[in-house]
Protein backbone atom coordinates (compact mmCIF):
# COMPACT_ATOMS: atom_id res chain seq x y z
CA UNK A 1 0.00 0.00 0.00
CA UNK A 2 1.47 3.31 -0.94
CA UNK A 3 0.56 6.14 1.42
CA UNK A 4 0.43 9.37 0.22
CA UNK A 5 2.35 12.36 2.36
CA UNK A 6 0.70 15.49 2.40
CA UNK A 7 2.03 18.63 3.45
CA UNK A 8 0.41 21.85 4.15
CA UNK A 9 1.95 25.47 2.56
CA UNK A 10 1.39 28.71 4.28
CA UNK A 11 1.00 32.00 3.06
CA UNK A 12 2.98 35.01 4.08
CA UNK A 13 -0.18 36.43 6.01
CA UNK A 14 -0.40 33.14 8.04
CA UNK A 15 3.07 32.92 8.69
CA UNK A 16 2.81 36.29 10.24
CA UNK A 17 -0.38 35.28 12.39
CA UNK A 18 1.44 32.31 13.30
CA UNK A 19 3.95 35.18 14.78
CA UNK A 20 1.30 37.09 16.23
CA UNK A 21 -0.10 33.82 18.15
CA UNK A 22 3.09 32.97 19.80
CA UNK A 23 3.80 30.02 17.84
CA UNK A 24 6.60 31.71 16.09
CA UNK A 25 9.39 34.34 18.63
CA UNK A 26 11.21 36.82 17.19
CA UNK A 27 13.97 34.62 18.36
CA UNK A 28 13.06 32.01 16.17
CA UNK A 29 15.42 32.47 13.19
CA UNK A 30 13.26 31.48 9.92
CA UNK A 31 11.14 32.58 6.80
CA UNK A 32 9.08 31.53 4.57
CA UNK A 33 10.29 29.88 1.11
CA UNK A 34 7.54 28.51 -1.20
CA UNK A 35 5.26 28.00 1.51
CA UNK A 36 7.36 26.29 3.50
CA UNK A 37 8.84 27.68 7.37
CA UNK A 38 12.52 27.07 7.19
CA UNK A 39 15.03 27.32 9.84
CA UNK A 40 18.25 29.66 9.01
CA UNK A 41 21.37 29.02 9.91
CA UNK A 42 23.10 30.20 12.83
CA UNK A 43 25.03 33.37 12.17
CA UNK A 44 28.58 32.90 13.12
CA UNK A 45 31.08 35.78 13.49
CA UNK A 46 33.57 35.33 10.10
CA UNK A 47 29.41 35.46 8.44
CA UNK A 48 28.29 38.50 10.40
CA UNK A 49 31.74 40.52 9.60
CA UNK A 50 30.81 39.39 5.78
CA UNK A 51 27.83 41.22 6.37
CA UNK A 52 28.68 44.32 8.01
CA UNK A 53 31.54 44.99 5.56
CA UNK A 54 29.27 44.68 2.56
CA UNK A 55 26.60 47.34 4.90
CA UNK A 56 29.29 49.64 5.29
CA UNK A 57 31.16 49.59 2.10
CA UNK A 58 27.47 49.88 0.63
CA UNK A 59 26.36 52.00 2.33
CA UNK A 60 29.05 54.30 1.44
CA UNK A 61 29.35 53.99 -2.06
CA UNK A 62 24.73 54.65 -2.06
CA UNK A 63 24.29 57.55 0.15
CA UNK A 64 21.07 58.48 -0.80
CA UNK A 65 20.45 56.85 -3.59
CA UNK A 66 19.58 53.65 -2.33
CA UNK A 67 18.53 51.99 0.90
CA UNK A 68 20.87 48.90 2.38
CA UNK A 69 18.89 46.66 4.63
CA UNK A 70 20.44 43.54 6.64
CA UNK A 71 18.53 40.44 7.35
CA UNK A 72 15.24 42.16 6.29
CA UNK A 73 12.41 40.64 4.55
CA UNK A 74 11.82 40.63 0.95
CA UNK A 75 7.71 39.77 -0.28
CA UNK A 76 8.88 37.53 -3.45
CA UNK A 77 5.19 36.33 -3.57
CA UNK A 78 2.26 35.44 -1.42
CA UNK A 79 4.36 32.56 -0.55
CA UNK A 80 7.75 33.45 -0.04
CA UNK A 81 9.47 36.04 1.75
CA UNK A 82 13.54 35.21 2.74
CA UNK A 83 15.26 37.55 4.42
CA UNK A 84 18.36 37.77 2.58
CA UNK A 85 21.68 38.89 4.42
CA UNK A 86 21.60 42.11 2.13
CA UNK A 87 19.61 43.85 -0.13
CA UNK A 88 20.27 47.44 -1.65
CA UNK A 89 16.37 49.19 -2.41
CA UNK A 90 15.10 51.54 -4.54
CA UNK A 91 14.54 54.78 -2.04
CA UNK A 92 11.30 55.42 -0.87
CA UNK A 93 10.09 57.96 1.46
CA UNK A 94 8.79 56.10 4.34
CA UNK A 95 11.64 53.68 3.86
CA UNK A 96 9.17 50.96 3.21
CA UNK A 97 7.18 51.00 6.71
CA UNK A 98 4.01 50.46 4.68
CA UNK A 99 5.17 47.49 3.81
CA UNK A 100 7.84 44.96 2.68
CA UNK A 101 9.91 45.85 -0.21
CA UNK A 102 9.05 43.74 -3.18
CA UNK A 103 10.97 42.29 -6.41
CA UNK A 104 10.42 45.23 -8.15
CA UNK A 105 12.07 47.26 -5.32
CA UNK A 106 15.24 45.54 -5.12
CA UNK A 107 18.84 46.49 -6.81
CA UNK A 108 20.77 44.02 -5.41
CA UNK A 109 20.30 41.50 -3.29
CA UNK A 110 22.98 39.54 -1.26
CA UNK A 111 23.71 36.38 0.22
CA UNK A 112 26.55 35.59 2.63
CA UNK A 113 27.21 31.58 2.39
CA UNK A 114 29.07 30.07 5.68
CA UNK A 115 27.40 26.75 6.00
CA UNK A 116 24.44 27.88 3.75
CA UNK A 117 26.45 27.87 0.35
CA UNK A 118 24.59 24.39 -1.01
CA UNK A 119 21.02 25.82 -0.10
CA UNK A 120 21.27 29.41 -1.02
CA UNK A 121 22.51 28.49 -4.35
CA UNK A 122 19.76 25.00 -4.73
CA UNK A 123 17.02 26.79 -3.25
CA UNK A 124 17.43 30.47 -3.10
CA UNK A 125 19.13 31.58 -6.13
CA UNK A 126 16.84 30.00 -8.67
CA UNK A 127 13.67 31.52 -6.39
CA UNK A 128 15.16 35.01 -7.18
CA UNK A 129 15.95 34.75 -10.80
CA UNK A 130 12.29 33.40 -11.33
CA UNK A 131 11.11 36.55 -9.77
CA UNK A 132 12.92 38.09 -11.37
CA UNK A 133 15.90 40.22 -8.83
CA UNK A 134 17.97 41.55 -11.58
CA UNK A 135 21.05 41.08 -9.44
CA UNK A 136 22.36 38.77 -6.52
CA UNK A 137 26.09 38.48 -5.30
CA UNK A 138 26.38 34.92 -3.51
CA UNK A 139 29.75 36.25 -1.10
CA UNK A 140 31.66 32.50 -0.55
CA UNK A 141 33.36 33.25 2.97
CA UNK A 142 34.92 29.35 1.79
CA UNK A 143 36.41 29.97 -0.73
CA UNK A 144 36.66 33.86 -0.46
CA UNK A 145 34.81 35.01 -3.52
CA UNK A 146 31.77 36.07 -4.72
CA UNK A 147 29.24 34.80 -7.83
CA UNK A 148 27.73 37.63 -8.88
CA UNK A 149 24.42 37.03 -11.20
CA UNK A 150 22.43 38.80 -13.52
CA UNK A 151 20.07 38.58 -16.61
CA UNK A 152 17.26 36.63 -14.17
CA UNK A 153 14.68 34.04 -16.21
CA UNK A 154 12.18 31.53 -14.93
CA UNK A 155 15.05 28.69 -14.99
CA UNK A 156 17.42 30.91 -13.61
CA UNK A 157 20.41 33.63 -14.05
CA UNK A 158 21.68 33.74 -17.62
CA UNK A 159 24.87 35.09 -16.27
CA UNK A 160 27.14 34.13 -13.42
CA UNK A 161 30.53 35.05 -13.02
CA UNK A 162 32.84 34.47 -10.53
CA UNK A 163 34.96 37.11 -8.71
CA UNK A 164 38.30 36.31 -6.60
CA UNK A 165 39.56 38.37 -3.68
CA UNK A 166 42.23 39.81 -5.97
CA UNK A 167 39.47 40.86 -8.14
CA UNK A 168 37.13 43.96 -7.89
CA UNK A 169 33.25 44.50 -9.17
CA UNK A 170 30.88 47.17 -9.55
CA UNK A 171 26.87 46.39 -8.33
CA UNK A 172 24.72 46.86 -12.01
CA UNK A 173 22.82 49.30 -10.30
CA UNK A 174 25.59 51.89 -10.28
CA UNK A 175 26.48 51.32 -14.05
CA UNK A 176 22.78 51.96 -14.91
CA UNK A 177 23.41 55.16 -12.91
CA UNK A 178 26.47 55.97 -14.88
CA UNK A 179 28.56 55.47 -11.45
CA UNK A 180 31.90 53.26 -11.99
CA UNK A 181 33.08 52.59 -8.34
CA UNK A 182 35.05 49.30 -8.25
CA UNK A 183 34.49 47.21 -5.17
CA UNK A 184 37.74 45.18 -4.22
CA UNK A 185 36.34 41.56 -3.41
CA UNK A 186 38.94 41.27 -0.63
CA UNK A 187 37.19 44.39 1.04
CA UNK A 188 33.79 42.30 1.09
CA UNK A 189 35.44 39.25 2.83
CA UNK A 190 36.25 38.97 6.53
């Protein structure tokens, strides 16, 4: 006899009552891919300094013209809503307190990998090329580089290229802004 397994998906709004319930702390560390509530990582120091280098260096190179959030959601959909490591958004006036920033509203998104390389690039990655982040920067702390990817499609980025620490890369967003300010890979890795 074969026994079917069913499982049940939840939406963003009931993963947020679940919140509001109890069932889920703010010290619970998890969101909400495809449904599904999935448990993040621990964040270890070498993968926080990842992330406050790429904040700062960020930040700098912005100002004004973008917004850098850390470990913040993004609303991919009414079923998925990761909170990425990084993300640089367009600028809005109330800095997105009416509500979640969505695909459209993101510039670049990043992704610090520690002990979450195999799952951010399975799982993640292809959920942000299908909708449709034009750019993601998966920052290796392993082998100290970063893939950056662009040119997002339903079955994924169309272009991936890998950066060393001796090498240096500009986010997309700045080029499209006519802004050529070379980020040194080594600066982005602790």
């Amino acid at each position: 006899m074969v026994t079917e397994v069913l499982t049940r998906r939840f939406t963003v709004n009931e993963y947020y009552l679940m919140a509001q319930a109890g069932i889920l702390t703010e010290d619970d560390r998890v969101e909400l891919i495809e449904g599904e509530i999935v448990e993040m990582a621990p964040i270890g120091s070498r993968h926080a300094a990842g992330v406050d280098l790429a904040n700062r260096l960020l930040g700098r190179l912005f100002g004004d013209l973008a917004i850098v959030r850390v470990q913040s959601p993004v609303r991919l959909n009414d079923r998925s809503e990761p909170q990425p490591d990084l993300t640089l958004l367009r600028p809005r006036p109330d800095f997105y307190a009416s509500g979640h920033p969505g695909p459209e509203d993101v510039l670049l998104l990043v992704e610090v990998m520690e002990s979450s390389a195999d799952y951010d690039r399975r799982v993640k990655l292809p959920l942000y090329a299908r909708y449709g982040i034009p750019e993601v920067w998966l920052e290796d702390l392993e082998s100290r580089s970063i893939e950056a990817c662009w040119q997002p499609s339903p079955e994924g980025y169309r272009a991936v290229r890998r950066f060393s620490s001796g090498d240096s890369l500009s986010p997309q967003a700045l080029l499209k802004l006519g802004v050529i300010l070379p980020l040194a890979v080594a600066d982005l890795l602790p």
